[in-house]
C-alpha atoms as a PDB file:
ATOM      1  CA  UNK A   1       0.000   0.000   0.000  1.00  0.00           C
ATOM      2  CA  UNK A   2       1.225   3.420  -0.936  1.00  0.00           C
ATOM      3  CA  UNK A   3      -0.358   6.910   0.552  1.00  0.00           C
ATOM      4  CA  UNK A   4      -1.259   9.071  -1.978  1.00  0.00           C
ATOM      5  CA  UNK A   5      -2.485  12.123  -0.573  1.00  0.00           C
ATOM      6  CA  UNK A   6      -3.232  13.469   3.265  1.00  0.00           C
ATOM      7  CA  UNK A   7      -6.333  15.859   3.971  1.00  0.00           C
ATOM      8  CA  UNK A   8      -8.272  18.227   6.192  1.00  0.00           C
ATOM      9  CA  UNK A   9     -12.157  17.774   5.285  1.00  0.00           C
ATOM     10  CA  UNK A  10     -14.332  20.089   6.173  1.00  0.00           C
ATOM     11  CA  UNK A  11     -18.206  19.698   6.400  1.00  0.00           C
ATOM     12  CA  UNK A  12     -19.907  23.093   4.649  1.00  0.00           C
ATOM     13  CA  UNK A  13     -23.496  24.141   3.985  1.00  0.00           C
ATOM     14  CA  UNK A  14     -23.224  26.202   0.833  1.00  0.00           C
ATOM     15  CA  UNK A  15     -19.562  24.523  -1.376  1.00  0.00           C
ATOM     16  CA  UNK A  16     -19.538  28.043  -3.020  1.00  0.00           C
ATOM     17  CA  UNK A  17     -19.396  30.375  -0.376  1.00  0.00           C
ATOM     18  CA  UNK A  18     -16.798  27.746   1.409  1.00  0.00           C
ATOM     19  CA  UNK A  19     -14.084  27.538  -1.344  1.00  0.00           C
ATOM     20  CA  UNK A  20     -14.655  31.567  -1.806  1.00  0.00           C
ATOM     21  CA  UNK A  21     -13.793  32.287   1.923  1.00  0.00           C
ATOM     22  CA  UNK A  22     -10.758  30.177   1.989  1.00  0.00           C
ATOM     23  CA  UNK A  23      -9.447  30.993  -1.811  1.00  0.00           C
ATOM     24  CA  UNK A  24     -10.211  34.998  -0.290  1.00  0.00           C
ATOM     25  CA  UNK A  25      -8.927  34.926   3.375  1.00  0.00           C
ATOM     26  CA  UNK A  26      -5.948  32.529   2.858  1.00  0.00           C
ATOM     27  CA  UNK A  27      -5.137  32.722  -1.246  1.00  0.00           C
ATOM     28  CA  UNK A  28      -5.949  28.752  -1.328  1.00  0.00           C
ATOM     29  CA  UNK A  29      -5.304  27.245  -4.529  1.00  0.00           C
ATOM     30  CA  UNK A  30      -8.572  25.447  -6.439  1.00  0.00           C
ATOM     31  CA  UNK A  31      -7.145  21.969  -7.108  1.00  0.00           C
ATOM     32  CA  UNK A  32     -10.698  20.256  -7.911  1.00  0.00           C
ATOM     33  CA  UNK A  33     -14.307  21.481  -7.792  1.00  0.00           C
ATOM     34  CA  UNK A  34     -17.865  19.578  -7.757  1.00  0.00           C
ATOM     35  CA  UNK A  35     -20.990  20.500  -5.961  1.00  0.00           C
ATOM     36  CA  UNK A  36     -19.973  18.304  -3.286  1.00  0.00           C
ATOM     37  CA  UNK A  37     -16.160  18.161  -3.012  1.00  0.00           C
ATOM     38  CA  UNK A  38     -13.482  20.803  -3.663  1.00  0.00           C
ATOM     39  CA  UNK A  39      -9.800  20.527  -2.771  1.00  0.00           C
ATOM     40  CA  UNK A  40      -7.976  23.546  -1.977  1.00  0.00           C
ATOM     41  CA  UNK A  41      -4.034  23.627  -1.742  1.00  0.00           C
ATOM     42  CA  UNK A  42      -1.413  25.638  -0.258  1.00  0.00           C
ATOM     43  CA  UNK A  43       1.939  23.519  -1.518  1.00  0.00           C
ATOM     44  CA  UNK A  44       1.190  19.694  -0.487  1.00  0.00           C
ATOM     45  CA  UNK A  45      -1.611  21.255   1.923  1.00  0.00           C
ATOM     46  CA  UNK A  46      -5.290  20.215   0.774  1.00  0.00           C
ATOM     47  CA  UNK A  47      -8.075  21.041   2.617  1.00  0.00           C
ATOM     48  CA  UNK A  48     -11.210  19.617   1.385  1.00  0.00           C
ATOM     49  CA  UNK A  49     -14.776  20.632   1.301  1.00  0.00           C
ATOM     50  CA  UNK A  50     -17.705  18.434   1.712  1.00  0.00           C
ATOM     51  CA  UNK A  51     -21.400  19.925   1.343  1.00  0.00           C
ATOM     52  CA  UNK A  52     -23.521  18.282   3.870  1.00  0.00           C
ATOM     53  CA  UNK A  53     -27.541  18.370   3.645  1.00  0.00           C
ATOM     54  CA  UNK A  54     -28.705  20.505   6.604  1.00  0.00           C
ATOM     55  CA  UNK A  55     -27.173  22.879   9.349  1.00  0.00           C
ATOM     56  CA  UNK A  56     -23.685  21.763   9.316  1.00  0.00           C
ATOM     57  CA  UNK A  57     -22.315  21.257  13.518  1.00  0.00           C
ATOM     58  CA  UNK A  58     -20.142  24.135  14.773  1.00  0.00           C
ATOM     59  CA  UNK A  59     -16.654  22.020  16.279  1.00  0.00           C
ATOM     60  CA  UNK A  60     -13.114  22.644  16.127  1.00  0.00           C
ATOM     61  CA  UNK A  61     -12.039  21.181  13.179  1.00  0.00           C
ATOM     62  CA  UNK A  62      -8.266  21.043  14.254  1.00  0.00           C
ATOM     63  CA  UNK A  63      -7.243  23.107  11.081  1.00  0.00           C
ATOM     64  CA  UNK A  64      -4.471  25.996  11.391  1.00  0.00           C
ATOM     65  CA  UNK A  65      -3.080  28.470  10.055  1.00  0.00           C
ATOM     66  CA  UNK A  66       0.264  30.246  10.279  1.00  0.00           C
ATOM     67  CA  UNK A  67       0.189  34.023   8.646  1.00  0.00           C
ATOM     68  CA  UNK A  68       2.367  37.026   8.889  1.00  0.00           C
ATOM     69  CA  UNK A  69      -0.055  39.490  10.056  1.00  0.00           C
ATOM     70  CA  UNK A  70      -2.568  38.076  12.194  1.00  0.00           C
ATOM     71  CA  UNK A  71      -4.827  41.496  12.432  1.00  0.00           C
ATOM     72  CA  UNK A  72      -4.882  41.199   8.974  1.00  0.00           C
ATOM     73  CA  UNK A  73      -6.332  37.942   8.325  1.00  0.00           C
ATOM     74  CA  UNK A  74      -8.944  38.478  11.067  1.00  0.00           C
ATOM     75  CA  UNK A  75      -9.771  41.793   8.835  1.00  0.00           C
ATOM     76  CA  UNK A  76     -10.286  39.576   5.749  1.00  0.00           C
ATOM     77  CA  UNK A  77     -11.340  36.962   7.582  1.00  0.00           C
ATOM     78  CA  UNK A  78     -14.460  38.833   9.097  1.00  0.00           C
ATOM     79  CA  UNK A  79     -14.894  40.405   5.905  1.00  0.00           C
ATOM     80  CA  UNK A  80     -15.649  37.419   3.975  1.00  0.00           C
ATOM     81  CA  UNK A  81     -18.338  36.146   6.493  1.00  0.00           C
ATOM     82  CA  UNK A  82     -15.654  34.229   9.399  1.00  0.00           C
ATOM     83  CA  UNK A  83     -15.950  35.292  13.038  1.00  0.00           C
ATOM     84  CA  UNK A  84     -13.531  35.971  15.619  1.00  0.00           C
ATOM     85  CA  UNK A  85     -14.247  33.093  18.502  1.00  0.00           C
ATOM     86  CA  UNK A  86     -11.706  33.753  20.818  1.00  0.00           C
ATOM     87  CA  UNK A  87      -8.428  35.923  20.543  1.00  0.00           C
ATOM     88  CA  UNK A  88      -6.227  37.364  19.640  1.00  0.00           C
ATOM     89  CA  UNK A  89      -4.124  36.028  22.579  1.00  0.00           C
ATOM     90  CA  UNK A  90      -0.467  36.453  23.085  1.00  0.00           C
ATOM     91  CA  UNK A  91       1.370  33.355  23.930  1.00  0.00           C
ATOM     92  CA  UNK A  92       4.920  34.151  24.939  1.00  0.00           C
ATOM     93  CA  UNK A  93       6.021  31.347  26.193  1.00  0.00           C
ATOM     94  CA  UNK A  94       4.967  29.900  22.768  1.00  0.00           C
ATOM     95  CA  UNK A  95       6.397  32.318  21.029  1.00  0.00           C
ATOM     96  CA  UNK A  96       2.545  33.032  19.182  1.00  0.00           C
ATOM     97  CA  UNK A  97      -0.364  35.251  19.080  1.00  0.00           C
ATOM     98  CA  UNK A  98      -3.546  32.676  18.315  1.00  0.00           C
ATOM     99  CA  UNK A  99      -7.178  33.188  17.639  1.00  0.00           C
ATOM    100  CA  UNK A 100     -10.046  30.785  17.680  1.00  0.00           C
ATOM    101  CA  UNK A 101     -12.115  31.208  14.294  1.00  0.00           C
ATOM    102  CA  UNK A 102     -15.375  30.115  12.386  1.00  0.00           C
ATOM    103  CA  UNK A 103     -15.631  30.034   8.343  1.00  0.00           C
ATOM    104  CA  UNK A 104     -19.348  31.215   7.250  1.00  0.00           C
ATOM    105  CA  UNK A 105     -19.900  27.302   8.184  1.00  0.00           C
ATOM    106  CA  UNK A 106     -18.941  27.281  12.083  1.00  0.00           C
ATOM    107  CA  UNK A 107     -16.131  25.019  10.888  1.00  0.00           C
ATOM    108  CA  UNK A 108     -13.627  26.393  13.551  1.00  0.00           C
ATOM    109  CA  UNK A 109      -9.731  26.766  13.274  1.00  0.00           C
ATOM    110  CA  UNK A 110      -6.506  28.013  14.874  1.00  0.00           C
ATOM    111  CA  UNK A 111      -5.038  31.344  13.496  1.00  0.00           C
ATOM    112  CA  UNK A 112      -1.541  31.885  14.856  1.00  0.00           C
ATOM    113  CA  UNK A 113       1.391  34.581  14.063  1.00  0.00           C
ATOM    114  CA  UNK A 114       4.850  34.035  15.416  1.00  0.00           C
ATOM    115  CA  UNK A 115       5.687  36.889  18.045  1.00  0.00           C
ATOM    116  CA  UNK A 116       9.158  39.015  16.530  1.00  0.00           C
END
C-alpha cells in the first residue's frame, strides 16, 4: 500500500461560499471542484470541502493556520463572512499570538502569528 495524498475535510453548507472564503482569506489554490467536493491547496496542503444536507455542527475542526499578520487575516477573515471566537491572545512562552475562528460554516480553526 502506498499513501497518496493526506487531507483536512471540512463539512460546509453552501460549497460556493466555502471555497470563496478560503481561496479569499488565505489565497488557497482550487485543485478540484464539484458541488460536493473541492480541494484547496497551499503547496502539499489540501483542505477539502464536503457539502452536507442541513445545518452543518459548529466544532473545532483542528485546522491551522500560520500568517504574517494576524490582524490582517482576522480583517479579511471577518470580511468574507468568518468570526472571531476567541483571541487574539499572546502566547509568549509559545512564542505566538492565536485566535479561535469560524468560516461562514462554524467550521472552527486556529489562526496563529509568530511573536518578533
Amino acid at each position: 500500500m502506498a499513501l497518496k495524498k493526506v487531507y483536512c475535510m471540512l463539512w460546509v453548507g453552501d460549497m460556493g461560499r466555502a471555497s470563496r472564503f478560503y481561496k479569499e482569506v488565505f489565497g488557497l489554490d482550487e485543485a478540484y471542484t464539484s458541488p460536493h467536493w473541492t480541494e484547496l491547496r497551499f503547496g502539499d496542503a489540501v483542505v477539502a470541502l464536503h457539502t452536507r444536507g442541513g445545518e452543518v455542527e459548529q466544532r473545532h475542526s483542528g485546522l491551522g493556520f500560520e500568517v504574517d499578520d494576524i490582524d490582517a487575516t482576522i480583517a479579511a477573515l471577518t470580511a468574507a463572512g468568518g468570526t472571531v471566537v476567541a483571541g487574539p491572545t499572546e502566547r509568549a512562552n509559545e512564542g505566538i499570538r492565536v485566535a479561535d475562528c469560524a468560516d461562514p460554516d462554524g467550521n472552527r480553526f486556529s489562526l496563529s502569528q509568530e511573536l518578533t
